[in-house]
PDB file of N, CA and C in Angstrom:
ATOM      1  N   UNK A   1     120.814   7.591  12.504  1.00  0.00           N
ATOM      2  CA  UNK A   1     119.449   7.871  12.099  1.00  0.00           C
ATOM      3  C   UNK A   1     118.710   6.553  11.904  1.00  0.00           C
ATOM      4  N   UNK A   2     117.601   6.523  11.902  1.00  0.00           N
ATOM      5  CA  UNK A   2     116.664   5.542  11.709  1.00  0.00           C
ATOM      6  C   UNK A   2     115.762   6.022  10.883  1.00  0.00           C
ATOM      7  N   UNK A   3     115.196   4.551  10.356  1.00  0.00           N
ATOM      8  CA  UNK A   3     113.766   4.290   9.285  1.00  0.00           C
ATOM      9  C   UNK A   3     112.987   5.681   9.096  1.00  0.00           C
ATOM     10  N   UNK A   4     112.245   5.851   9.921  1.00  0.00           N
ATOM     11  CA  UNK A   4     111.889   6.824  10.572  1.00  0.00           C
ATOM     12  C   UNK A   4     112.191   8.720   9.740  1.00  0.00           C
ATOM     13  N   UNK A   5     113.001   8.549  10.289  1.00  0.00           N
ATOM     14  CA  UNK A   5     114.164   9.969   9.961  1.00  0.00           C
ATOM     15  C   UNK A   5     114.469  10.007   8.575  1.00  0.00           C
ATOM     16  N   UNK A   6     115.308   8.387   7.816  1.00  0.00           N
ATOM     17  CA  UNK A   6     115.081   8.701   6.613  1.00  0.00           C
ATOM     18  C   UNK A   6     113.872   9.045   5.737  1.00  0.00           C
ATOM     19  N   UNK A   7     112.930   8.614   6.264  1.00  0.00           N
ATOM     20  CA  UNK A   7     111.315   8.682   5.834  1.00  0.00           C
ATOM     21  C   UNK A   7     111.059  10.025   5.646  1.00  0.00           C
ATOM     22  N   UNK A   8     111.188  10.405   6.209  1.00  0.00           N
ATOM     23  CA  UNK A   8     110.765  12.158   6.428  1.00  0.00           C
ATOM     24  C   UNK A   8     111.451  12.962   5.791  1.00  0.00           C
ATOM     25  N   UNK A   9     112.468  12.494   5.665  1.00  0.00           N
ATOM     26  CA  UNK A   9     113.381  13.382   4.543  1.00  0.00           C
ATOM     27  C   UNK A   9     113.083  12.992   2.704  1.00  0.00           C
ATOM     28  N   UNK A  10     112.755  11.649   2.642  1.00  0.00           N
ATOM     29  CA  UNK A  10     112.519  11.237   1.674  1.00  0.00           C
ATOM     30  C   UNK A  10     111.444  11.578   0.879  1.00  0.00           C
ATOM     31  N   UNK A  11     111.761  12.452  -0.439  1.00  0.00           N
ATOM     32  CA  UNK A  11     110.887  13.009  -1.595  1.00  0.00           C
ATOM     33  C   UNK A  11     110.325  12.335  -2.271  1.00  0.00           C
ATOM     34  N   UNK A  12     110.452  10.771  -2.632  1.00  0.00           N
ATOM     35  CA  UNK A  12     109.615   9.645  -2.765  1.00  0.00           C
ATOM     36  C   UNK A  12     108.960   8.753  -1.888  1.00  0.00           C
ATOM     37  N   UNK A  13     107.561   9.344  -2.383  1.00  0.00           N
ATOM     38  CA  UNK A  13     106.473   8.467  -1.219  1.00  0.00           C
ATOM     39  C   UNK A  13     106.745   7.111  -1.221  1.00  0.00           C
ATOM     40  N   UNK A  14     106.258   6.774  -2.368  1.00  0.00           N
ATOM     41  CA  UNK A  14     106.348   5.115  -1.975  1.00  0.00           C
ATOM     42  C   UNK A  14     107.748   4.363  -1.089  1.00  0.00           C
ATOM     43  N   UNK A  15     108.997   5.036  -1.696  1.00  0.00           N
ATOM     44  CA  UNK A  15     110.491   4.715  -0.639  1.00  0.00           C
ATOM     45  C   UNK A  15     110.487   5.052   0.857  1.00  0.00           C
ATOM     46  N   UNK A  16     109.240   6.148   1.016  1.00  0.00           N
ATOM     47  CA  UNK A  16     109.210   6.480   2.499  1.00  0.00           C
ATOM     48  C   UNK A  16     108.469   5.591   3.137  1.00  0.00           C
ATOM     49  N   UNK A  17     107.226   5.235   2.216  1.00  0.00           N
ATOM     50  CA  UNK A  17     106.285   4.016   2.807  1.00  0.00           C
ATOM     51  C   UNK A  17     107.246   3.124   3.116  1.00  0.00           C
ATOM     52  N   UNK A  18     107.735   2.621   1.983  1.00  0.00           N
ATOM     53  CA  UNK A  18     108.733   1.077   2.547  1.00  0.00           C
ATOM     54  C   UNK A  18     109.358   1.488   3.669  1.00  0.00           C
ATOM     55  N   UNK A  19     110.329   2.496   4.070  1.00  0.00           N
ATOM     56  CA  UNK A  19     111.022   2.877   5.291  1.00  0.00           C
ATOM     57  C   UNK A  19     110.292   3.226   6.195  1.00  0.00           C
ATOM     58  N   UNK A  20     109.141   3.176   6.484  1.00  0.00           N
ATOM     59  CA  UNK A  20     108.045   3.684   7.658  1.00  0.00           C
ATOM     60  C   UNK A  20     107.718   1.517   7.803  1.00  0.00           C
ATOM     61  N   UNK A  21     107.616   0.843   6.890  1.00  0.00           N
ATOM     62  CA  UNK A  21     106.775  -0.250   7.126  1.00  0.00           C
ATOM     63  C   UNK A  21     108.167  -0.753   7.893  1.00  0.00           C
ATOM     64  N   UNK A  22     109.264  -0.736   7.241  1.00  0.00           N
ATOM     65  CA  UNK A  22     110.573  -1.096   8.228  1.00  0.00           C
ATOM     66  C   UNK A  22     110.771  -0.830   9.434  1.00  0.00           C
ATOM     67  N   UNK A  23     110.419   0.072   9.659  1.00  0.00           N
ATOM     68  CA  UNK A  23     110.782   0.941  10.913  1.00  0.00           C
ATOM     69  C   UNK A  23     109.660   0.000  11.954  1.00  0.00           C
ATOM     70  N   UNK A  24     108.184  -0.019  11.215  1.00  0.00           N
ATOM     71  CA  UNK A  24     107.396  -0.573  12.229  1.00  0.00           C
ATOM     72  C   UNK A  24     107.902  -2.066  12.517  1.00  0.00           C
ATOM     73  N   UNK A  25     108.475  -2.914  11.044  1.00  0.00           N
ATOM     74  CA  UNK A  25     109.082  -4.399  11.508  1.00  0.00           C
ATOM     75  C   UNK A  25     110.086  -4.295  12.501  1.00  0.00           C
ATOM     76  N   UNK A  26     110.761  -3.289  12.308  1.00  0.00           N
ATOM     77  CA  UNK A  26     112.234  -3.483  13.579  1.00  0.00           C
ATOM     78  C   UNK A  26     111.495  -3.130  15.122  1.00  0.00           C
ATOM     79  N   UNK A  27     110.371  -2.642  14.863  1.00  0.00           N
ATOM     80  CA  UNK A  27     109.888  -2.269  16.466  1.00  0.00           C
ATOM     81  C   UNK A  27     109.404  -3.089  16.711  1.00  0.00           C
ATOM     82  N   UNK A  28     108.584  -4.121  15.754  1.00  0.00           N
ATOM     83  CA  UNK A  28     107.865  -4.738  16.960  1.00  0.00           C
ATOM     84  C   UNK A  28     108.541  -6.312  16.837  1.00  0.00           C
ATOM     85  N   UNK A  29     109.713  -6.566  15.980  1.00  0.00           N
ATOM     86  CA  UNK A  29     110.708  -7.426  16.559  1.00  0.00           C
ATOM     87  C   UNK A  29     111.554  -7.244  17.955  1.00  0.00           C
ATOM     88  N   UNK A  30     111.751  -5.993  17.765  1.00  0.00           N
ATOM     89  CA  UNK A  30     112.698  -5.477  19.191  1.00  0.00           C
ATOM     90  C   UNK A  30     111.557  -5.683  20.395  1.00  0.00           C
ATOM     91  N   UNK A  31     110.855  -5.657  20.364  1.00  0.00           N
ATOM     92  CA  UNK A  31     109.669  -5.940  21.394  1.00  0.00           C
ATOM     93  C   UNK A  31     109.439  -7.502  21.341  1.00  0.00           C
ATOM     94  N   UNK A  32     109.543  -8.016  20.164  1.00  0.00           N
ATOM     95  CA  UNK A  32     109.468  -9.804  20.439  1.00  0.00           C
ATOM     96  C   UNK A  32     110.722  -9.954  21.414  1.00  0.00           C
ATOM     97  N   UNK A  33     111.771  -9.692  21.063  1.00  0.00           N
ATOM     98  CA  UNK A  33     112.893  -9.951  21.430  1.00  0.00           C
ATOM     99  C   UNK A  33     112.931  -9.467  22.913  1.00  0.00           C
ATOM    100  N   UNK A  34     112.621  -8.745  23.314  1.00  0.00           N
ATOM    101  CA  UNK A  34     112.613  -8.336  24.490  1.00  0.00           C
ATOM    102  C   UNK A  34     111.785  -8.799  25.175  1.00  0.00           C
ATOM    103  N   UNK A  35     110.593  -8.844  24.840  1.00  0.00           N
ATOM    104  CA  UNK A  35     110.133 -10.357  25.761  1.00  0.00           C
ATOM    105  C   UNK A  35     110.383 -11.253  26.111  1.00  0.00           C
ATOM    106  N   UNK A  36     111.095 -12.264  25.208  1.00  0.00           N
ATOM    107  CA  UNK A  36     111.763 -13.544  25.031  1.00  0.00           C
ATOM    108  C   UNK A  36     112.882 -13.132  26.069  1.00  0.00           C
ATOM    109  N   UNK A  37     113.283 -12.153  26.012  1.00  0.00           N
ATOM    110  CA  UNK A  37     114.164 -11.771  27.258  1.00  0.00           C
ATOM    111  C   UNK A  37     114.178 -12.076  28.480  1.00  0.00           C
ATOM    112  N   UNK A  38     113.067 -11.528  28.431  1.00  0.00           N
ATOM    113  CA  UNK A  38     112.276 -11.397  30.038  1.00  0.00           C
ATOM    114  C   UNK A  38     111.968 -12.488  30.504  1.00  0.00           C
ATOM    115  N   UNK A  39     111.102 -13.421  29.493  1.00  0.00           N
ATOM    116  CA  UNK A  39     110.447 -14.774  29.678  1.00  0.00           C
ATOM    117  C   UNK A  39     111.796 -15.267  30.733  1.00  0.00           C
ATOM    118  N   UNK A  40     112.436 -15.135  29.762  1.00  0.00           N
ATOM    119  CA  UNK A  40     113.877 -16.211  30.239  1.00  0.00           C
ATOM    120  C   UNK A  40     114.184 -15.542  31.619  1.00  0.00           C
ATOM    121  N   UNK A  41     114.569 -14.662  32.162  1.00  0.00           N
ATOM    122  CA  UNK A  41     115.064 -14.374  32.930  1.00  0.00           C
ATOM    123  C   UNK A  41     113.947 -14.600  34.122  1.00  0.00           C
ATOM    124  N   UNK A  42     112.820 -14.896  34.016  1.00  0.00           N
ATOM    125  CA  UNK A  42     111.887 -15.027  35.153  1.00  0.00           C
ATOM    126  C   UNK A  42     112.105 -16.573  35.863  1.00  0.00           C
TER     127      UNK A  42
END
């Protein structure tokens, strides 16, 4: 499961906020990272 998933299940807002703001840091690292990927491989 992910950020995400726990979020939605979670009966405390503010703990879901933090796990929704996580979820958005791991995405748009995984997207840095995957660029930097690419860069390289060109």
């Amino acid at each position: 499961m992910n950020c995400v998933t726990f979020a939605v299940r979670e009966r405390d807002t503010s703990h879901a906020a933090e796990l929704i703001d996580e979820a958005i840091k791991l995405k748009r690292r995984s997207e840095e990272l995957a660029e930097d990927i690419g860069a390289k491989g060109r």
